[in-house]
N, C-alpha and C. Protein backbone atom coordinates (compact mmCIF):
# COMPACT_ATOMS: atom_id res chain seq x y z
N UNK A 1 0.85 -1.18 0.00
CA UNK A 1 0.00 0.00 0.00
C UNK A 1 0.89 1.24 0.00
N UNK A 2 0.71 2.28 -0.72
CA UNK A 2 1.13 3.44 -0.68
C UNK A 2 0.26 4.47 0.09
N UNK A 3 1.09 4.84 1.00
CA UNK A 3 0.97 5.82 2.07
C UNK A 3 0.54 7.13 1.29
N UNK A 4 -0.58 7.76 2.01
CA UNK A 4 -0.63 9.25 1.99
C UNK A 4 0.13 10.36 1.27
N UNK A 5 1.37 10.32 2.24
CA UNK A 5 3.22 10.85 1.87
C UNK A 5 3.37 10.12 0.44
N UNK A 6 3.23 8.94 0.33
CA UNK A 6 4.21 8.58 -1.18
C UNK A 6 3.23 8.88 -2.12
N UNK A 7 1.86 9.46 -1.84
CA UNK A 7 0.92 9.78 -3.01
C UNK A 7 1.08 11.52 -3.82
N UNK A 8 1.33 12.12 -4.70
CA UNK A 8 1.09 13.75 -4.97
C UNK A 8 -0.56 13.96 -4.76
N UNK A 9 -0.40 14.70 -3.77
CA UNK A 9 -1.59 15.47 -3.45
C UNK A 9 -1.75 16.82 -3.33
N UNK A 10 -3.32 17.27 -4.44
CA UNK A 10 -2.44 18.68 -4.94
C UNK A 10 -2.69 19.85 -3.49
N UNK A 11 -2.23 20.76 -3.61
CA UNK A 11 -1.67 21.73 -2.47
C UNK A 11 -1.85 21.08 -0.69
N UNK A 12 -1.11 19.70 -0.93
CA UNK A 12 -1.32 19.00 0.11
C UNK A 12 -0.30 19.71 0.95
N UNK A 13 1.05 20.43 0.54
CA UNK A 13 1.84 21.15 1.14
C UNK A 13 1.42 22.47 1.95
N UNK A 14 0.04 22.90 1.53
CA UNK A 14 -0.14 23.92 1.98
C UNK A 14 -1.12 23.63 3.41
N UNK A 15 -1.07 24.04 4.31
CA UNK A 15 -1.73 23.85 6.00
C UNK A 15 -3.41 24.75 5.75
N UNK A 16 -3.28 25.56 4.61
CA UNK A 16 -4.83 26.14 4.57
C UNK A 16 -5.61 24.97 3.55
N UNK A 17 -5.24 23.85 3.40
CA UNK A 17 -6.10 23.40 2.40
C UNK A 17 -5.97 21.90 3.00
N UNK A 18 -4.77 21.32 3.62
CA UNK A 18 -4.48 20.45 3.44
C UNK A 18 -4.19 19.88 5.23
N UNK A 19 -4.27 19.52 6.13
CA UNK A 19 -3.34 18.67 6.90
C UNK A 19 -2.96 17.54 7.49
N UNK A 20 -1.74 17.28 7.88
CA UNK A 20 -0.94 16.01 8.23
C UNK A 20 -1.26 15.79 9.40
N UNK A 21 -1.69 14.55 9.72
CA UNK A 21 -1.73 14.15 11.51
C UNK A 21 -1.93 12.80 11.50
N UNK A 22 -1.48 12.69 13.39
CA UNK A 22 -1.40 11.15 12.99
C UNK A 22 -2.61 10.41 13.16
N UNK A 23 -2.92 9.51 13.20
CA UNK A 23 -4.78 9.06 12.93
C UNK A 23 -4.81 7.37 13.56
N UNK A 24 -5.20 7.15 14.94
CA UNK A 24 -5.05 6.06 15.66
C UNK A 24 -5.33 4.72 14.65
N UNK A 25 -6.35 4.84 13.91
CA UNK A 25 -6.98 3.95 13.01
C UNK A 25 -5.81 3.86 12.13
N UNK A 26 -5.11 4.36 11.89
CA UNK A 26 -4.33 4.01 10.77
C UNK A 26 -3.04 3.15 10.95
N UNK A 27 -2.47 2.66 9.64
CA UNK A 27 -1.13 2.12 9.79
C UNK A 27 0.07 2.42 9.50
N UNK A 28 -0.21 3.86 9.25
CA UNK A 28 0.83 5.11 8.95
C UNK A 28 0.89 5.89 10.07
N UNK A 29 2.06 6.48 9.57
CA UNK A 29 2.36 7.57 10.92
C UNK A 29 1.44 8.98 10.73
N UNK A 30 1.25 9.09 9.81
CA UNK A 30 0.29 10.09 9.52
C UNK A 30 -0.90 9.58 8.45
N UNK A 31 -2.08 10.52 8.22
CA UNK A 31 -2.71 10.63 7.24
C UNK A 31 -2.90 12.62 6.62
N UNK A 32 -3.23 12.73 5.88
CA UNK A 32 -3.53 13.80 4.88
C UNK A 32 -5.79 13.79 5.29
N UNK A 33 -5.39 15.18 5.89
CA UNK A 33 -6.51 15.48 5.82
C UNK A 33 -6.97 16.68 4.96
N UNK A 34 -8.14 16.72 4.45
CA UNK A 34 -8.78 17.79 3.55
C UNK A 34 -9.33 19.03 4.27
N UNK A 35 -8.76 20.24 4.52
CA UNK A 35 -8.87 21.24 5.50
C UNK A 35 -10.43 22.11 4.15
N UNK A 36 -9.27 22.60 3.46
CA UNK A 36 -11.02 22.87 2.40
C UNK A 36 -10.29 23.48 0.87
N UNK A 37 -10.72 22.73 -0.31
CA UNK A 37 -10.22 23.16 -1.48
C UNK A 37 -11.05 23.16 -2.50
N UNK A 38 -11.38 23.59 -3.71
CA UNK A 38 -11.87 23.67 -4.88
C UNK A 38 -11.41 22.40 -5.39
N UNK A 39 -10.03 22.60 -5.57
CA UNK A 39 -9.65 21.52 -6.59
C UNK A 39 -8.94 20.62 -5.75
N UNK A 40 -9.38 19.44 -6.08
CA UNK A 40 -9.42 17.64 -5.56
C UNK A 40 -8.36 16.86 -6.35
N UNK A 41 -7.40 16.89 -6.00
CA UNK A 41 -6.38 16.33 -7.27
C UNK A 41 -5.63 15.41 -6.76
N UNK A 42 -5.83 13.34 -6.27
CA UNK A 42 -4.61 12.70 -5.89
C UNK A 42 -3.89 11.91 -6.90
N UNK A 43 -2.85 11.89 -6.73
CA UNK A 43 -2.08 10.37 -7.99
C UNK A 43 -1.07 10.18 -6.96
N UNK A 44 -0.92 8.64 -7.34
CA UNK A 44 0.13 7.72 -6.85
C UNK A 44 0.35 7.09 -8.11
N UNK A 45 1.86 6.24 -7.60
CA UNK A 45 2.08 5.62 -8.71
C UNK A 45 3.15 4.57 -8.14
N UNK A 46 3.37 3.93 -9.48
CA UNK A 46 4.45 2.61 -8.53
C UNK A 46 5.01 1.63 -9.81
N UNK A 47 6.13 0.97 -9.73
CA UNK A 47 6.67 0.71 -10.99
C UNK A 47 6.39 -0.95 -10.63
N UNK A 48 5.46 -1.56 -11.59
CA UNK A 48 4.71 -2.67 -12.13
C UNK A 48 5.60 -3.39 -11.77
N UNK A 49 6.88 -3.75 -11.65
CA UNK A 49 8.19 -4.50 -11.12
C UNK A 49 7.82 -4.95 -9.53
N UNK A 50 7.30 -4.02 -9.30
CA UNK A 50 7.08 -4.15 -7.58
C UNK A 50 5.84 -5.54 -7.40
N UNK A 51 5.16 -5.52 -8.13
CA UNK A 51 3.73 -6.07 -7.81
C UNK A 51 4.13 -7.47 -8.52
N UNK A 52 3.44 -8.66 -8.35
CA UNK A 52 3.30 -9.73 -9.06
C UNK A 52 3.11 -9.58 -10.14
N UNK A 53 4.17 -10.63 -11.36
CA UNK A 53 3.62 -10.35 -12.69
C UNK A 53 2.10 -11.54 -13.03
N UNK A 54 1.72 -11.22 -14.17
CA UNK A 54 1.00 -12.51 -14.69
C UNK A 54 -0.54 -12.22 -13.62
N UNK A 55 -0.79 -10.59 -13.32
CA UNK A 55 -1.86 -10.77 -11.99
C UNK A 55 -2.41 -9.70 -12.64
N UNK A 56 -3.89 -9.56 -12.81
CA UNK A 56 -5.06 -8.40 -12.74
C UNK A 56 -5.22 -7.61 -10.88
N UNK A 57 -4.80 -6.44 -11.00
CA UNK A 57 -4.83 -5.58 -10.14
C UNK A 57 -5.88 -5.01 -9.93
N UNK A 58 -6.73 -4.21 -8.98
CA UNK A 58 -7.40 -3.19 -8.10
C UNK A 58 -6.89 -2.56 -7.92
N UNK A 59 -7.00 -1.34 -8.06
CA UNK A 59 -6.10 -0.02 -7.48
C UNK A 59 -7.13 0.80 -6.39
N UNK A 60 -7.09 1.21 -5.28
CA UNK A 60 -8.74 1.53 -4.38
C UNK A 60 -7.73 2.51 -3.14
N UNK A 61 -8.14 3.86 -3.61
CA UNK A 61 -8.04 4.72 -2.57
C UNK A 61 -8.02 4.42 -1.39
N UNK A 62 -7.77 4.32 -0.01
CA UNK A 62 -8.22 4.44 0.70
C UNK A 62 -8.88 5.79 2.02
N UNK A 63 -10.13 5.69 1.81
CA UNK A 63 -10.26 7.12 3.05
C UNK A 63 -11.26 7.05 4.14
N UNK A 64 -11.11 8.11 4.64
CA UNK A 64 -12.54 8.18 5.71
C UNK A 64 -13.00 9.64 5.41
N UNK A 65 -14.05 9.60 6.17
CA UNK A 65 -14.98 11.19 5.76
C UNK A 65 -15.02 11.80 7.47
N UNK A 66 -14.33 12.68 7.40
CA UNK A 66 -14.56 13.49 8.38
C UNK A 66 -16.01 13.57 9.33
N UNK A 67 -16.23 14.17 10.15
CA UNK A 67 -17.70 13.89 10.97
C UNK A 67 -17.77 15.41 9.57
N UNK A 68 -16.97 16.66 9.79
CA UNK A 68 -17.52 17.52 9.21
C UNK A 68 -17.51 17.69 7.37
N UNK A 69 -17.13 16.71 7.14
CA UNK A 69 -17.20 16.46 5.56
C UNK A 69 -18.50 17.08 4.86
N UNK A 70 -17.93 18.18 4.24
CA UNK A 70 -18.27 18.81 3.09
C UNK A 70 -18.38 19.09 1.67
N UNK A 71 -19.08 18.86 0.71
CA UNK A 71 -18.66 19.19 -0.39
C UNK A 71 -18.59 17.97 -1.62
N UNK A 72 -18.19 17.03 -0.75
CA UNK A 72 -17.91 15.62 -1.75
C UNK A 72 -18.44 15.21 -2.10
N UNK A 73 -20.59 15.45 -2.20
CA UNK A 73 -21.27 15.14 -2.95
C UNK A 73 -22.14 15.97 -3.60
N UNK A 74 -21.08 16.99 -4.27
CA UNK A 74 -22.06 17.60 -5.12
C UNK A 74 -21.77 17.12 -6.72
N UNK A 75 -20.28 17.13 -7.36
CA UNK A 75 -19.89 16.58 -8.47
C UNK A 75 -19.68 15.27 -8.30
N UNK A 76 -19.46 14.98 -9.65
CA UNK A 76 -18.58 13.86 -9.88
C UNK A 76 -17.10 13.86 -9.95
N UNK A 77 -16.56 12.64 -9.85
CA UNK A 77 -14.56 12.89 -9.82
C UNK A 77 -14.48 11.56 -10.88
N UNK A 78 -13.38 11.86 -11.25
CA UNK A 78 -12.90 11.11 -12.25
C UNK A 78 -11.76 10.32 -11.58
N UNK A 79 -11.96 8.97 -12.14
CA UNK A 79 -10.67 8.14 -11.45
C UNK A 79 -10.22 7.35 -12.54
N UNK A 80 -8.57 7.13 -12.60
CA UNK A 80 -7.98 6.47 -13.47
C UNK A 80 -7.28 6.17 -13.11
N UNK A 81 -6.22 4.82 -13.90
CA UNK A 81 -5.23 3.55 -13.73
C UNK A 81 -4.75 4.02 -14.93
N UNK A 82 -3.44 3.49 -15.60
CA UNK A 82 -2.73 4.12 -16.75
C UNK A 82 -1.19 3.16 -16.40
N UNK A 83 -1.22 1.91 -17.42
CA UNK A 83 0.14 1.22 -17.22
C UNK A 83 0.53 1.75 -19.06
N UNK A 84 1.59 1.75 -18.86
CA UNK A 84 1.93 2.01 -20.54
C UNK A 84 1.11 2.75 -21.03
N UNK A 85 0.42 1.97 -22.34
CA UNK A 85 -0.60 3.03 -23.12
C UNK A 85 -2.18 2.26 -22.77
N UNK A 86 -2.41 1.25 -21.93
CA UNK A 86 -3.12 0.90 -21.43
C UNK A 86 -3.93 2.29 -20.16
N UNK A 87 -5.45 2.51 -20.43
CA UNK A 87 -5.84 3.12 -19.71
C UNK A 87 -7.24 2.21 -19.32
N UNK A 88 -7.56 2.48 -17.50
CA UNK A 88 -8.94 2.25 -17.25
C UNK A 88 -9.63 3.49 -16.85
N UNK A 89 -10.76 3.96 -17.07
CA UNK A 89 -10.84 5.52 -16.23
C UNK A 89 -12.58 5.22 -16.25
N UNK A 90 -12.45 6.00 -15.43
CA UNK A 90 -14.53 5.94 -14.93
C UNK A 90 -14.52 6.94 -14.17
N UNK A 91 -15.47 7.48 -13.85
CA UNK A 91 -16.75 8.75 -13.06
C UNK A 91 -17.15 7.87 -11.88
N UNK A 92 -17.04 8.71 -10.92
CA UNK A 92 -17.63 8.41 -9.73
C UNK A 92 -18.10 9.04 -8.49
N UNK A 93 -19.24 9.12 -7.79
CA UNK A 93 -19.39 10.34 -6.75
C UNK A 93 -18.71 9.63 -5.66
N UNK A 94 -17.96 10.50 -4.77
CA UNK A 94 -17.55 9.97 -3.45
C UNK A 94 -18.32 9.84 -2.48
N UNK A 95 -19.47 10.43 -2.41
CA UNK A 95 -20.80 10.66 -1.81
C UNK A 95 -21.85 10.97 -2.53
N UNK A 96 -22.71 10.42 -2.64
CA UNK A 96 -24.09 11.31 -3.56
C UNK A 96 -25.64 10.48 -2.73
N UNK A 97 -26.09 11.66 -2.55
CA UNK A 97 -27.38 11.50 -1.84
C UNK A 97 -28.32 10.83 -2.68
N UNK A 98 -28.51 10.82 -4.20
CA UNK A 98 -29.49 10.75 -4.93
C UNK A 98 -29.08 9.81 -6.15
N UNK A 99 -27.95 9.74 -6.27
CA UNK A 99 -27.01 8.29 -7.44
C UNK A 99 -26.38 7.33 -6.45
N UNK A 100 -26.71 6.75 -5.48
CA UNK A 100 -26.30 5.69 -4.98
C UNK A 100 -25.47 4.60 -6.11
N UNK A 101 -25.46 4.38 -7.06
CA UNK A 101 -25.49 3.49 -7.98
C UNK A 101 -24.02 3.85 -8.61
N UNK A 102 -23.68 5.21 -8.38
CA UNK A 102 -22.23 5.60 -9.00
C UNK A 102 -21.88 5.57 -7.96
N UNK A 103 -21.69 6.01 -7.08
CA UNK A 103 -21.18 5.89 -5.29
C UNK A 103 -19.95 4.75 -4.87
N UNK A 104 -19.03 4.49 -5.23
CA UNK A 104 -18.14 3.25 -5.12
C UNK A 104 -17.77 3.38 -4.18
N UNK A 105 -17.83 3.94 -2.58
CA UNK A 105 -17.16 3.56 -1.05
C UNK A 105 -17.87 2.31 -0.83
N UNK A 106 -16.87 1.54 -0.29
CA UNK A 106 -17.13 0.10 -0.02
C UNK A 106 -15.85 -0.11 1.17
N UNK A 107 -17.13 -0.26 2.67
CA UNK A 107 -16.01 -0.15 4.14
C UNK A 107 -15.38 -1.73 4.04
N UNK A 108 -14.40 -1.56 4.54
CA UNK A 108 -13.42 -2.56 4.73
C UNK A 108 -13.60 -2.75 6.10
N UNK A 109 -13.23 -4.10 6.21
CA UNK A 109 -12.62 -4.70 7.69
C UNK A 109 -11.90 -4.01 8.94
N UNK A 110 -10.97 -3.10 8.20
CA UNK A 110 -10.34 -2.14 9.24
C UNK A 110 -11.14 -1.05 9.69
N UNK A 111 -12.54 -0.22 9.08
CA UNK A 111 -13.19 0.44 8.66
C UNK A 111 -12.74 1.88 8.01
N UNK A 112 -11.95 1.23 6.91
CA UNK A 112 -11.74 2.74 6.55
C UNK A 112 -12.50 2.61 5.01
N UNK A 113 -12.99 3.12 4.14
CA UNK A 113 -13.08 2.98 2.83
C UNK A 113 -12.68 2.87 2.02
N UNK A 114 -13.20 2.29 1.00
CA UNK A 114 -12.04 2.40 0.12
C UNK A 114 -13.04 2.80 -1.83
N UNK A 115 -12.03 3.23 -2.60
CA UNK A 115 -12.90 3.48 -3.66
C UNK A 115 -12.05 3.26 -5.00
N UNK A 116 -12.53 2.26 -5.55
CA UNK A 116 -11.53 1.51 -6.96
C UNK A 116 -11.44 2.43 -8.19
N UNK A 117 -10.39 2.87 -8.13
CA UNK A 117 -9.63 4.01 -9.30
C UNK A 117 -9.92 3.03 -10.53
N UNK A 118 -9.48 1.63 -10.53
CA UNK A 118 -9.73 0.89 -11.84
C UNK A 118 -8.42 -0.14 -11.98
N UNK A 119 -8.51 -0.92 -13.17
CA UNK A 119 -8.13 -2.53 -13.04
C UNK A 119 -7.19 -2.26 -13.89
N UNK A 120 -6.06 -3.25 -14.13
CA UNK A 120 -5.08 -3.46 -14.61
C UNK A 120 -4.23 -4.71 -14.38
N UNK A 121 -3.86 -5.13 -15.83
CA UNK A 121 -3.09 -5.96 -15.64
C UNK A 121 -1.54 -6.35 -16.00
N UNK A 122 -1.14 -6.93 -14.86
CA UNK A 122 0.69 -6.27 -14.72
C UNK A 122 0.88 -7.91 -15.56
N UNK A 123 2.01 -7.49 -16.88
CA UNK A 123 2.87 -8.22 -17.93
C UNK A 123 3.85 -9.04 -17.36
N UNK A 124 4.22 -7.78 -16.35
CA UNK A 124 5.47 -7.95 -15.58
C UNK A 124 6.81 -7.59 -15.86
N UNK A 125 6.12 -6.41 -17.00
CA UNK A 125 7.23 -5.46 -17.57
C UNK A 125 7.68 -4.17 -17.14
N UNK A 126 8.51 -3.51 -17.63
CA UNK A 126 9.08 -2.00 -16.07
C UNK A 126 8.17 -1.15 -16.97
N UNK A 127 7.16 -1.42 -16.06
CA UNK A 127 6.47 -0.12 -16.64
C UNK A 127 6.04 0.62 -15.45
N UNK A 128 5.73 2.17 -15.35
CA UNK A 128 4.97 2.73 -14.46
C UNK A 128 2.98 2.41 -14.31
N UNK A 129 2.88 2.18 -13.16
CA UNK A 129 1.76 2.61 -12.97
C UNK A 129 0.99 3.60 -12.60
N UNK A 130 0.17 4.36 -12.91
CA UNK A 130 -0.26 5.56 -12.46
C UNK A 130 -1.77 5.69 -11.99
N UNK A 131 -2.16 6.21 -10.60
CA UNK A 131 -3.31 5.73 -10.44
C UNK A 131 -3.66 7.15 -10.01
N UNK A 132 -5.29 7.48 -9.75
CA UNK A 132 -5.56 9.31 -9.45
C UNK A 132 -6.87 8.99 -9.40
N UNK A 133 -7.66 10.18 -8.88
CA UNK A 133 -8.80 10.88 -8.54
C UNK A 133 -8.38 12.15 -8.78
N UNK A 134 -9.71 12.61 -9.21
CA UNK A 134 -9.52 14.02 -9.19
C UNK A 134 -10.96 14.65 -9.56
N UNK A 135 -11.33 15.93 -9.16
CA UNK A 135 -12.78 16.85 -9.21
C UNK A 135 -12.15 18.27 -9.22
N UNK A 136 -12.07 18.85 -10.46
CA UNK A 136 -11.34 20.09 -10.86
C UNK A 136 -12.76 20.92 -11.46
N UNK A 137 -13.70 20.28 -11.80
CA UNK A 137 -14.97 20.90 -12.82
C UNK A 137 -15.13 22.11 -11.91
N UNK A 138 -15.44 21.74 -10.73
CA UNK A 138 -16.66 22.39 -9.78
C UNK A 138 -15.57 23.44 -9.38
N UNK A 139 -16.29 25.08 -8.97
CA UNK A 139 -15.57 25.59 -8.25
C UNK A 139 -15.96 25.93 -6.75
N UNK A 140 -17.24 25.05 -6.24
CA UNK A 140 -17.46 24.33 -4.72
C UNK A 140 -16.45 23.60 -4.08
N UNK A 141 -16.58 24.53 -2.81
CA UNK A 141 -15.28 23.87 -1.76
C UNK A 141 -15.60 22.82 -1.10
N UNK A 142 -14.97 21.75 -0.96
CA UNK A 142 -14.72 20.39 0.00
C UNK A 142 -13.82 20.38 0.48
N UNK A 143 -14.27 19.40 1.86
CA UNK A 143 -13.67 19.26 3.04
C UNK A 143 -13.75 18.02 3.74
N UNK A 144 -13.21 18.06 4.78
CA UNK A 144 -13.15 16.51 5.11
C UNK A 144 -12.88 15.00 4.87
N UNK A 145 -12.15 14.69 3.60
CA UNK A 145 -11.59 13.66 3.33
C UNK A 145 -10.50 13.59 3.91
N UNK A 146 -10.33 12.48 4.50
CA UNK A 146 -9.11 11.68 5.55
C UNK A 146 -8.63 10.73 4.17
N UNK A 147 -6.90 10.80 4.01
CA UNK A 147 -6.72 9.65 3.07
C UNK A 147 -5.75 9.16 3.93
N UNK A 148 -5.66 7.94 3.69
CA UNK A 148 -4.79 7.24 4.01
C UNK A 148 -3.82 6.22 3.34
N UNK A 149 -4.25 6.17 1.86
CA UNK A 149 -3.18 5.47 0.70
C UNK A 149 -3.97 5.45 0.00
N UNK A 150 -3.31 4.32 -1.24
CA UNK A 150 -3.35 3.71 -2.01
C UNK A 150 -3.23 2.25 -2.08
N UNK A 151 -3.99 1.49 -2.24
CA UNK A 151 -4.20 0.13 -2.15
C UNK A 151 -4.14 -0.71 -3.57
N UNK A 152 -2.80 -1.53 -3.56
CA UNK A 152 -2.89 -2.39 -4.95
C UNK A 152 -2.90 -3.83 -4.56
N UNK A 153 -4.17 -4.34 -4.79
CA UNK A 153 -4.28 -5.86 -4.46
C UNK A 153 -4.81 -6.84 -5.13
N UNK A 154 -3.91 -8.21 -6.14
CA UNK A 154 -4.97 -8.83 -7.28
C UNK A 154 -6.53 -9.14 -6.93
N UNK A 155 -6.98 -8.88 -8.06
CA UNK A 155 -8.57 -9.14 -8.23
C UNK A 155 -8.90 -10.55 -7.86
């Protein structure tokens, strides 16, 4: 799993949009919390060498929603996987009151959530993988997403 830290998260550097703390539930020393931003922008990535070859992958955010979580269900976000020239990409609400049906949080065992960026399958060649979310349309502010990685685990 890729940590929080090893993911680019956009103005995650900045303390008015973004902050770091540590989060008992978790298995990191920190997580990345969503203080309040317009634009929603994560990617991770990881070189296909690392993972089993000859295996169909899941790639699945992992987060939690703040008690005061704001904002995350008014658009849609776009999520994508990208090995080589291979792409998977799909639309998805992180919350939506009224499309349950696009809605992909699905709680895990540990209870944190998680939400599948999209599938891929590793050759077992050096290639990069590149995985992301992102909600740039809207210029409505959100808040409250807790992340805590990136999750790559065969299907």
């Amino acid at each position: 799993m890729l940590s929080a830290r090893d993911l680019h998260i956009t103005w995650s550097s900045n303390a008015l949009y973004w902050c770091w703390k540590p989060f008992l539930q978790s298995r990191f020393a920190d997580v990345a919390e969503l203080v309040m931003v317009c634009w929603l922008e994560i990617h991770g990535k990881i070189n296909a060498r690392m993972l089993s070859p000859n295996t169909t992958y899941g790639a699945y955010l992992v987060v939690k929603f703040a008690e005061r979580a704001f904002g995350l269900d008014s658009l849609p976000s776009d999520v994508s996987v990208e090995v080589g020239d291979k792409q998977s990409r799909g639309t998805i609400y992180l919350r939506h009151k009224e499309c349950r049906e696009k809605t992909v949080t699905h709680e895990r065992d540990d209870g944190w959530l998680e939400i599948e960026l999209g599938a891929f399958y590793n050759d077992g060649s050096e290639k990069e993988v590149k995985m992301g979310l992102k909600e740039v349309e809207g210029v409505h502010l959100k808040g409250g997403l807790i992340v805590e990685g990136i999750e790559l685990r065969p299907k």
